[in-house]
PDB file of N, CA and C in Angstrom:
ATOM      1  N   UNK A   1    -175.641 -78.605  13.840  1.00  0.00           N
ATOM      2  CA  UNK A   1    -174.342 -78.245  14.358  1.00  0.00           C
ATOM      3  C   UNK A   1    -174.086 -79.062  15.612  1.00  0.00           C
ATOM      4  N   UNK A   2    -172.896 -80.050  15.560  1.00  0.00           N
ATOM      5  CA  UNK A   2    -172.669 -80.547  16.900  1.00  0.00           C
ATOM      6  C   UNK A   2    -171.086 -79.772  17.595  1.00  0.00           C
ATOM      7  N   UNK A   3    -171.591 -79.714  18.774  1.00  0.00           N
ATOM      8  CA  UNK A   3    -170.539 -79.251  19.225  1.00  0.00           C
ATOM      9  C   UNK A   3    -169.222 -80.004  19.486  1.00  0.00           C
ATOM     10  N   UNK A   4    -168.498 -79.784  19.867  1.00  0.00           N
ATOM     11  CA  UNK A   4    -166.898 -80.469  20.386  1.00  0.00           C
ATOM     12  C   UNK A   4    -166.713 -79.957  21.504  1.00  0.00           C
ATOM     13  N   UNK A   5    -166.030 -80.530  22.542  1.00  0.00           N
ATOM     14  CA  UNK A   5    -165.497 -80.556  23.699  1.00  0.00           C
ATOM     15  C   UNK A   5    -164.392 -79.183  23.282  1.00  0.00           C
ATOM     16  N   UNK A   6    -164.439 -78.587  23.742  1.00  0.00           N
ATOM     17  CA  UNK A   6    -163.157 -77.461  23.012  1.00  0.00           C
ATOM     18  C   UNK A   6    -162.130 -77.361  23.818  1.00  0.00           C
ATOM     19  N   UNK A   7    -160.703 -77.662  23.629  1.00  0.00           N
ATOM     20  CA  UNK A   7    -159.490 -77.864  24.301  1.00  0.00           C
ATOM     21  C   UNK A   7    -158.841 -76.769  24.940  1.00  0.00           C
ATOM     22  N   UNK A   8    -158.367 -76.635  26.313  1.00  0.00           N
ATOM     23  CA  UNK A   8    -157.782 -75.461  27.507  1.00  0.00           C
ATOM     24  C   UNK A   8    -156.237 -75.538  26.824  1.00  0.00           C
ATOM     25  N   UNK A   9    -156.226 -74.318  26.722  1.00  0.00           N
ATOM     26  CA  UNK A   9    -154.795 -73.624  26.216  1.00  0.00           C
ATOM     27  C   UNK A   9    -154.344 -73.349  27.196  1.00  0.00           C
ATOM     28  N   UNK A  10    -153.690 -73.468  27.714  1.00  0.00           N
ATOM     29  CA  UNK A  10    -152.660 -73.165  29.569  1.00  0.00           C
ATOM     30  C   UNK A  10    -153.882 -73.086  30.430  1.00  0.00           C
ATOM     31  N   UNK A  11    -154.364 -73.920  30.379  1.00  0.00           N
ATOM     32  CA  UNK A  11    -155.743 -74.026  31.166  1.00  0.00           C
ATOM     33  C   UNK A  11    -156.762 -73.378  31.414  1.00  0.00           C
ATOM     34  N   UNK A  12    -157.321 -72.609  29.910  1.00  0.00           N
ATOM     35  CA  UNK A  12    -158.294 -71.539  29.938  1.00  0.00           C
ATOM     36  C   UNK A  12    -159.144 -72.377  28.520  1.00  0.00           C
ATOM     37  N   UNK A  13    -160.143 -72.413  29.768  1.00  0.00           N
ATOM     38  CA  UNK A  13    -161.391 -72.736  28.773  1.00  0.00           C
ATOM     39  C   UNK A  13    -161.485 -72.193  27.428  1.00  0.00           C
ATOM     40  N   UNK A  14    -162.196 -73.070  26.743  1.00  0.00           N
ATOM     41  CA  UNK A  14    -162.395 -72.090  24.958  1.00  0.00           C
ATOM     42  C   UNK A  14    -163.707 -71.805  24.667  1.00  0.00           C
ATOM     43  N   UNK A  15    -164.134 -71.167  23.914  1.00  0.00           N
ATOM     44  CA  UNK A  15    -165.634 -70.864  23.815  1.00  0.00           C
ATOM     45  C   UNK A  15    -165.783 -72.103  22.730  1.00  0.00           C
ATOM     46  N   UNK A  16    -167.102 -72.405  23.085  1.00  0.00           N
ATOM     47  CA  UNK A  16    -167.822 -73.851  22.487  1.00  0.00           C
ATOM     48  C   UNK A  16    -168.303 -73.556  21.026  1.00  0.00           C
ATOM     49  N   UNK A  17    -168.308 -72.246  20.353  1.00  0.00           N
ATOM     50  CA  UNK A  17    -168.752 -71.619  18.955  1.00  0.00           C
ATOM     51  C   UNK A  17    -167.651 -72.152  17.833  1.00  0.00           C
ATOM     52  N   UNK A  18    -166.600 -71.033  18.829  1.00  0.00           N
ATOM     53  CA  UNK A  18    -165.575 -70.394  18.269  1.00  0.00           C
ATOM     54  C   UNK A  18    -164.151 -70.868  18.127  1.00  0.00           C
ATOM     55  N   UNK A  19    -164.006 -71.559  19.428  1.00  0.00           N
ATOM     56  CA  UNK A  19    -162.387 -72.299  19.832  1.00  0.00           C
ATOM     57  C   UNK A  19    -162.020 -70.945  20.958  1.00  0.00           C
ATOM     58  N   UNK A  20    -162.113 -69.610  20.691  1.00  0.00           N
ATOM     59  CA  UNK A  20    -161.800 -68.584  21.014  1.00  0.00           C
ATOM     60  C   UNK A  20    -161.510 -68.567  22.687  1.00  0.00           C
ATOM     61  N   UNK A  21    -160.264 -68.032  23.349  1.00  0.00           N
ATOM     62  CA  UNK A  21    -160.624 -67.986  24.760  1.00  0.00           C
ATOM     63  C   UNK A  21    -161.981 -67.239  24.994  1.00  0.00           C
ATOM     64  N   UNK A  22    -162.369 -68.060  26.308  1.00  0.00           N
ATOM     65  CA  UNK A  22    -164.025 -67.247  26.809  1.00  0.00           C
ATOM     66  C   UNK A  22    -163.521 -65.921  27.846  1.00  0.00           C
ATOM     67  N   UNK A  23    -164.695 -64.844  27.749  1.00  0.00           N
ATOM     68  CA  UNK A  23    -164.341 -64.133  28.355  1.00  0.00           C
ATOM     69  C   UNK A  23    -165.330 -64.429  29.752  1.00  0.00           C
ATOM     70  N   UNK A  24    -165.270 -63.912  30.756  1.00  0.00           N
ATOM     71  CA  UNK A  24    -165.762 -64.406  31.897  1.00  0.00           C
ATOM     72  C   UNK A  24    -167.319 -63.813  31.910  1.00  0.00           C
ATOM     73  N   UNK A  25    -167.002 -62.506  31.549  1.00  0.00           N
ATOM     74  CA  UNK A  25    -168.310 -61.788  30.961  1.00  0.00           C
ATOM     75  C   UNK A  25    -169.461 -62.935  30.000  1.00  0.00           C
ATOM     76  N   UNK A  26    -169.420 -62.983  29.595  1.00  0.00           N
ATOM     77  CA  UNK A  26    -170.043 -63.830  28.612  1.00  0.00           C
ATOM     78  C   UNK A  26    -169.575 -65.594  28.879  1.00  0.00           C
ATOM     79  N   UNK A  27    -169.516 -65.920  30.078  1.00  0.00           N
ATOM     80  CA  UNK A  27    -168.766 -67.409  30.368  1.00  0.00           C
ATOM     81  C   UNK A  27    -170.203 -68.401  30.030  1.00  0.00           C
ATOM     82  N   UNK A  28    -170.002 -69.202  28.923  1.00  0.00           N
ATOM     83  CA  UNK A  28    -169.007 -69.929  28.600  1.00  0.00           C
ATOM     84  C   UNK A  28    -167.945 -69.571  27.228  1.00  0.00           C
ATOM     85  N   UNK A  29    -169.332 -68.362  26.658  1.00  0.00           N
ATOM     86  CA  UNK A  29    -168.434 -68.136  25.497  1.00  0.00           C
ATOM     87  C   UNK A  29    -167.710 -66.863  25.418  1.00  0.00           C
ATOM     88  N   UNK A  30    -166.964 -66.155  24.256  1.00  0.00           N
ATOM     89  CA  UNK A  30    -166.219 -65.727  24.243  1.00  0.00           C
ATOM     90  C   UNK A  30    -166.925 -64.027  23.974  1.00  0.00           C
ATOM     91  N   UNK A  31    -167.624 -64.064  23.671  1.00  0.00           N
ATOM     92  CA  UNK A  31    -168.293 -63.211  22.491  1.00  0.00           C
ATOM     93  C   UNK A  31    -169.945 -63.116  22.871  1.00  0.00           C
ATOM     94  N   UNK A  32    -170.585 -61.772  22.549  1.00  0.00           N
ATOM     95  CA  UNK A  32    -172.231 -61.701  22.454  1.00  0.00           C
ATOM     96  C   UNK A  32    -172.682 -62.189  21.503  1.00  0.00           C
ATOM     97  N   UNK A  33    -171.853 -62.280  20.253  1.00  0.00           N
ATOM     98  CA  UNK A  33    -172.399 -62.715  19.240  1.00  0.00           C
ATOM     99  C   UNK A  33    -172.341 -64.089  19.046  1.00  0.00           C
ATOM    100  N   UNK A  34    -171.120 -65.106  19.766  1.00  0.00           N
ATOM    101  CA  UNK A  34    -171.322 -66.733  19.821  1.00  0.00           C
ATOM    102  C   UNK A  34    -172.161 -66.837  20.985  1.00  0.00           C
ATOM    103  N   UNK A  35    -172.529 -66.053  22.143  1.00  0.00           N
ATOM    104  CA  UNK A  35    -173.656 -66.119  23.127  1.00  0.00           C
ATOM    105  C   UNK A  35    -174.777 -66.598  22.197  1.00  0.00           C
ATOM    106  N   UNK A  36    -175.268 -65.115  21.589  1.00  0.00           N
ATOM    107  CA  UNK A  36    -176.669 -65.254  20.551  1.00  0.00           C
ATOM    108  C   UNK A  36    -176.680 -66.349  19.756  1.00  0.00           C
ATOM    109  N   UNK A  37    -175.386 -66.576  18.996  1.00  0.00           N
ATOM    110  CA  UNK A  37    -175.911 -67.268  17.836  1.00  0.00           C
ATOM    111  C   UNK A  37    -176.001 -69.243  18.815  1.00  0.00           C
ATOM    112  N   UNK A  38    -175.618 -69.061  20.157  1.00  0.00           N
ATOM    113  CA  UNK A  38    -176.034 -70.289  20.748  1.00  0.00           C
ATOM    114  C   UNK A  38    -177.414 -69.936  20.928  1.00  0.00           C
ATOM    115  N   UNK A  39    -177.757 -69.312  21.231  1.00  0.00           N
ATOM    116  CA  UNK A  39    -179.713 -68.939  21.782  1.00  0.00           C
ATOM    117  C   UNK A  39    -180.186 -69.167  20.798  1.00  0.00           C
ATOM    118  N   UNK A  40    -179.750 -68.815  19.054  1.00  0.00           N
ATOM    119  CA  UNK A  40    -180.881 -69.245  18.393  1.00  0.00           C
ATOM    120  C   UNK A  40    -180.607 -70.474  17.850  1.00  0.00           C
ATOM    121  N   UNK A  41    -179.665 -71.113  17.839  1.00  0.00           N
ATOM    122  CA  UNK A  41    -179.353 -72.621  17.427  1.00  0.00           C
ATOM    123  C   UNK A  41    -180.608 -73.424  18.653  1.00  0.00           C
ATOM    124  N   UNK A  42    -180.486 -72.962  19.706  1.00  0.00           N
ATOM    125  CA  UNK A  42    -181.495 -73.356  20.891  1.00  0.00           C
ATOM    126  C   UNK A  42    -182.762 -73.344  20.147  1.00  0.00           C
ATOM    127  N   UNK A  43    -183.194 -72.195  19.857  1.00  0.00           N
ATOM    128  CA  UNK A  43    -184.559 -71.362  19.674  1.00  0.00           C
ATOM    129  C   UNK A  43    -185.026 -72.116  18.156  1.00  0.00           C
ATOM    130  N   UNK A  44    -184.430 -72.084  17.247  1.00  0.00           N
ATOM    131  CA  UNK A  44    -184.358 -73.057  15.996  1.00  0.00           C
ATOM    132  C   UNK A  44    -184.026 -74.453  15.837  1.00  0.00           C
ATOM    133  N   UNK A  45    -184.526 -75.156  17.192  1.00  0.00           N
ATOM    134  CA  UNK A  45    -184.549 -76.547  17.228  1.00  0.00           C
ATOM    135  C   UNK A  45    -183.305 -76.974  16.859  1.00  0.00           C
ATOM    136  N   UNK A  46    -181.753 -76.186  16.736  1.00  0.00           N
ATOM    137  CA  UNK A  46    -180.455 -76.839  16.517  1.00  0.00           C
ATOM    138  C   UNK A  46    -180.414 -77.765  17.075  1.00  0.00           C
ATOM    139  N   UNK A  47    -180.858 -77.927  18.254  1.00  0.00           N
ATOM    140  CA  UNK A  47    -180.069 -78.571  19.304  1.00  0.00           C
ATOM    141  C   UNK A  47    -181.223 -79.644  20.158  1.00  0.00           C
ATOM    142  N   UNK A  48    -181.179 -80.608  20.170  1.00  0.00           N
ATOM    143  CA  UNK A  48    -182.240 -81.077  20.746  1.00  0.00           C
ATOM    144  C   UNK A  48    -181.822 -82.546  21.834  1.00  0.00           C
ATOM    145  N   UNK A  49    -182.430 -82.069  22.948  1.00  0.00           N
ATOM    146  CA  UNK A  49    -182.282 -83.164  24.124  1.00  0.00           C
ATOM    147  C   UNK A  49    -182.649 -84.849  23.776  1.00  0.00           C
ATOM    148  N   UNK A  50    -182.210 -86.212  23.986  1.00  0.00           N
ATOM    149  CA  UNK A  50    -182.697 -87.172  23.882  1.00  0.00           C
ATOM    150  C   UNK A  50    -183.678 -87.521  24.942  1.00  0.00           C
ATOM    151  N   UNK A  51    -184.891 -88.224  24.147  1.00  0.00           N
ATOM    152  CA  UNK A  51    -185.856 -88.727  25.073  1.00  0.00           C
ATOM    153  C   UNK A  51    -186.493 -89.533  24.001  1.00  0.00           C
ATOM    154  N   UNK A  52    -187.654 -90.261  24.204  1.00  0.00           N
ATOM    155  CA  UNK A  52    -188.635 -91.271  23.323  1.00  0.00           C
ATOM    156  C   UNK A  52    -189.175 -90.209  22.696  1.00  0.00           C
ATOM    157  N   UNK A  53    -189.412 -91.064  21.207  1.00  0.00           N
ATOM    158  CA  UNK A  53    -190.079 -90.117  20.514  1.00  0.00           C
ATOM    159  C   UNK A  53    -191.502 -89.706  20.591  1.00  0.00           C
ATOM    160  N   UNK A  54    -191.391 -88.971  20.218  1.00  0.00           N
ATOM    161  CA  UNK A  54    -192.949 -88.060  20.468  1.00  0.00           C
ATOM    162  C   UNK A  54    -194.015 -88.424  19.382  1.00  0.00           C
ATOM    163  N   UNK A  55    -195.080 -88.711  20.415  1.00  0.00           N
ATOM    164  CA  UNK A  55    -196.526 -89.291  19.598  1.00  0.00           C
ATOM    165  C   UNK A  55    -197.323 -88.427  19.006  1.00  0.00           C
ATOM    166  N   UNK A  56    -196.992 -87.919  17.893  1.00  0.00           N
ATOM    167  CA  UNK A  56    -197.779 -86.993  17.066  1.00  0.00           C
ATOM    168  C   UNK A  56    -199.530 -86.811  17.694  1.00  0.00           C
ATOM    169  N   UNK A  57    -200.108 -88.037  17.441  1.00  0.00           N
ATOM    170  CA  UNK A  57    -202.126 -88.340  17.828  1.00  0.00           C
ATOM    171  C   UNK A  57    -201.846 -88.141  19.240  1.00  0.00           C
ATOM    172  N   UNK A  58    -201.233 -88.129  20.267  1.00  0.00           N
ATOM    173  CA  UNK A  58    -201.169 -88.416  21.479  1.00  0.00           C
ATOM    174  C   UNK A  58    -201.779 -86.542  22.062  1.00  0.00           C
ATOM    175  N   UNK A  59    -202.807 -86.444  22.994  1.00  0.00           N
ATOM    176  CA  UNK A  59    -203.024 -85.487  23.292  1.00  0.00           C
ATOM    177  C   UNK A  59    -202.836 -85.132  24.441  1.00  0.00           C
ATOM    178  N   UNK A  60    -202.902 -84.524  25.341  1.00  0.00           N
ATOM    179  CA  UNK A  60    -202.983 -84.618  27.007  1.00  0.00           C
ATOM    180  C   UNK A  60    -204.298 -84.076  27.799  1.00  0.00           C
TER     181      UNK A  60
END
């Protein structure tokens, strides 16, 4: 899942899930349930930071 920049309707942020205005409660998103379902897109490797790839044999 990639996200989109999500567009201000009279200048109110949108939740990054949903499109949905965000509520402040839950800022950035709108909802507990587009909160969560961002934590497990996190938690289930959805989403992953760039860096060099990782050396499988490499130990520390």
């Amino acid at each position: 899942m990639t996200l989109k920049p999500t567009p201000r309707a009279n200048g109110q942020r949108r939740c990054p899930i949903c499109g949905k205005p965000r509520v402040e409660a839950h800022a950035p998103f709108c909802s507990t349930r587009c909160r969560d379902r961002d934590l497990v897109q996190w938690l289930d490797d959805g989403y992953a930071l760039p860096g060099p790839p990782a050396d499988p044999d490499a130990q520390d």
